[in-house]
Protein backbone atom coordinates (compact mmCIF):
# COMPACT_ATOMS: atom_id res chain seq x y z
CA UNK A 1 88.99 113.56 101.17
CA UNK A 2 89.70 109.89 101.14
CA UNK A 3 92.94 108.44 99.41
CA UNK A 4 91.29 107.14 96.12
CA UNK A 5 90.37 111.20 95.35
CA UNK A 6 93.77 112.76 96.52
CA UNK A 7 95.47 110.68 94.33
CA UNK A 8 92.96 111.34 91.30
CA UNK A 9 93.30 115.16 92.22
CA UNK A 10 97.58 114.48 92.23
CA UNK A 11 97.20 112.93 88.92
CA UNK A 12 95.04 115.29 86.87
CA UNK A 13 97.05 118.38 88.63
CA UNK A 14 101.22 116.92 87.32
CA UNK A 15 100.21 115.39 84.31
CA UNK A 16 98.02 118.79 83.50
CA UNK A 17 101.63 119.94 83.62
CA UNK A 18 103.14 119.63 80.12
CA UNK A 19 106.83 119.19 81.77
CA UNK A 20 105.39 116.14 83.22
CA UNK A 21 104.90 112.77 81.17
CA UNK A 22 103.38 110.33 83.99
CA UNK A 23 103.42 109.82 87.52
CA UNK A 24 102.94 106.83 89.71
CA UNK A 25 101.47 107.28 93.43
CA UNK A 26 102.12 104.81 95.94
CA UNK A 27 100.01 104.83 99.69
CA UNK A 28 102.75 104.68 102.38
CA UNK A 29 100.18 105.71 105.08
CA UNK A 30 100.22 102.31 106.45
CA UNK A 31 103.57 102.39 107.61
CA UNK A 32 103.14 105.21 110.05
CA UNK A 33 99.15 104.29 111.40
CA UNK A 34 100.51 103.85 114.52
CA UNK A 35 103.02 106.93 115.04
CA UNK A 36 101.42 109.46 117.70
CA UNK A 37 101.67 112.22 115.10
CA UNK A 38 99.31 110.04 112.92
CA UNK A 39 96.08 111.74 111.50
CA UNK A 40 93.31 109.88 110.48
CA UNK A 41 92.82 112.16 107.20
CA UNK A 42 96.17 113.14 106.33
CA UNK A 43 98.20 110.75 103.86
CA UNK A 44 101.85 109.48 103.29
CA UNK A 45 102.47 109.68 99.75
CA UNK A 46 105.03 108.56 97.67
CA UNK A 47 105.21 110.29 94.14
CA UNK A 48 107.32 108.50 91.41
CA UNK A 49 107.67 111.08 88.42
CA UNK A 50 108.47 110.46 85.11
CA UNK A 51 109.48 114.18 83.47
CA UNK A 52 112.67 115.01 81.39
CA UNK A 53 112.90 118.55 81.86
CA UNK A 54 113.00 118.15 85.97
CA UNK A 55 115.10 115.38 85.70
CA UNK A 56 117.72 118.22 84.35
CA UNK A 57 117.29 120.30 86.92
CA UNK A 58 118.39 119.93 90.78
CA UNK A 59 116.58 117.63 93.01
CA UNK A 60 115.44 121.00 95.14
CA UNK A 61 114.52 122.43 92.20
CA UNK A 62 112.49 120.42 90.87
CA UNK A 63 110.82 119.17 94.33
CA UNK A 64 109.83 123.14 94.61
CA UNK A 65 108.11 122.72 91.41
CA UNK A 66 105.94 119.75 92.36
CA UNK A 67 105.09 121.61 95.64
CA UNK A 68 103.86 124.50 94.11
CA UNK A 69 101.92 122.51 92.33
CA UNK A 70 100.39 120.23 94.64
CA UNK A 71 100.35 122.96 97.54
CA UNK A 72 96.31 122.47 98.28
CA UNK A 73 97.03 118.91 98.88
CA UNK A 74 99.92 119.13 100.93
CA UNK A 75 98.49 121.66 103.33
CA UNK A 76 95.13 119.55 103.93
CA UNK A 77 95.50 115.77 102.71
CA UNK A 78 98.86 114.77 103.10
CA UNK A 79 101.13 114.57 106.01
CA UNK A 80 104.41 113.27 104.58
CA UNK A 81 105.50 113.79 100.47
CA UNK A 82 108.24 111.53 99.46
CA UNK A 83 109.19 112.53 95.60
CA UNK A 84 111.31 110.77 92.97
CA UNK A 85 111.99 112.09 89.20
CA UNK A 86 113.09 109.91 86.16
């Protein structure tokens, strides 16, 4: 899957969520192309979410949420999650 459909697939899957109000995904993979762990189709994501009911509960809590959700992706598209709620 290339980058362009993992993040349309993110998208559609949290704000398909009603908790959820709007997300913003940012392509970090760059940062670790050269790391020997690196896989060519496995992604660094970071996930900026906008949602008022997670925001009110705990930072695990609501991280456990979002990987539930996005468990597909994060077993075969992405390497490394980085998630913050507003």
């Amino acid at each position: 899957m290339d980058i362009d459909n993992l993040f349309k697939n993110i998208k559609t899957k949290l704000l398909s969520n009603a908790i959820i109000q709007n997300v913003k995904i940012e392509d970090k993979t760059y940062l670790h192309a050269k790391h020997a762990s690196h896989e060519k189709n496995k992604f660094h994501i970071k996930l900026i979410i906008i949602s008022r009911d997670l925001k009110k509960t705990s930072k695990l809590d609501a991280t456990k949420r979002v990987h539930k959700i996005l468990q597909d992706e994060i077993k075969n598209h992405i390497h490394s999650i980085q998630i913050l709620f507003e």
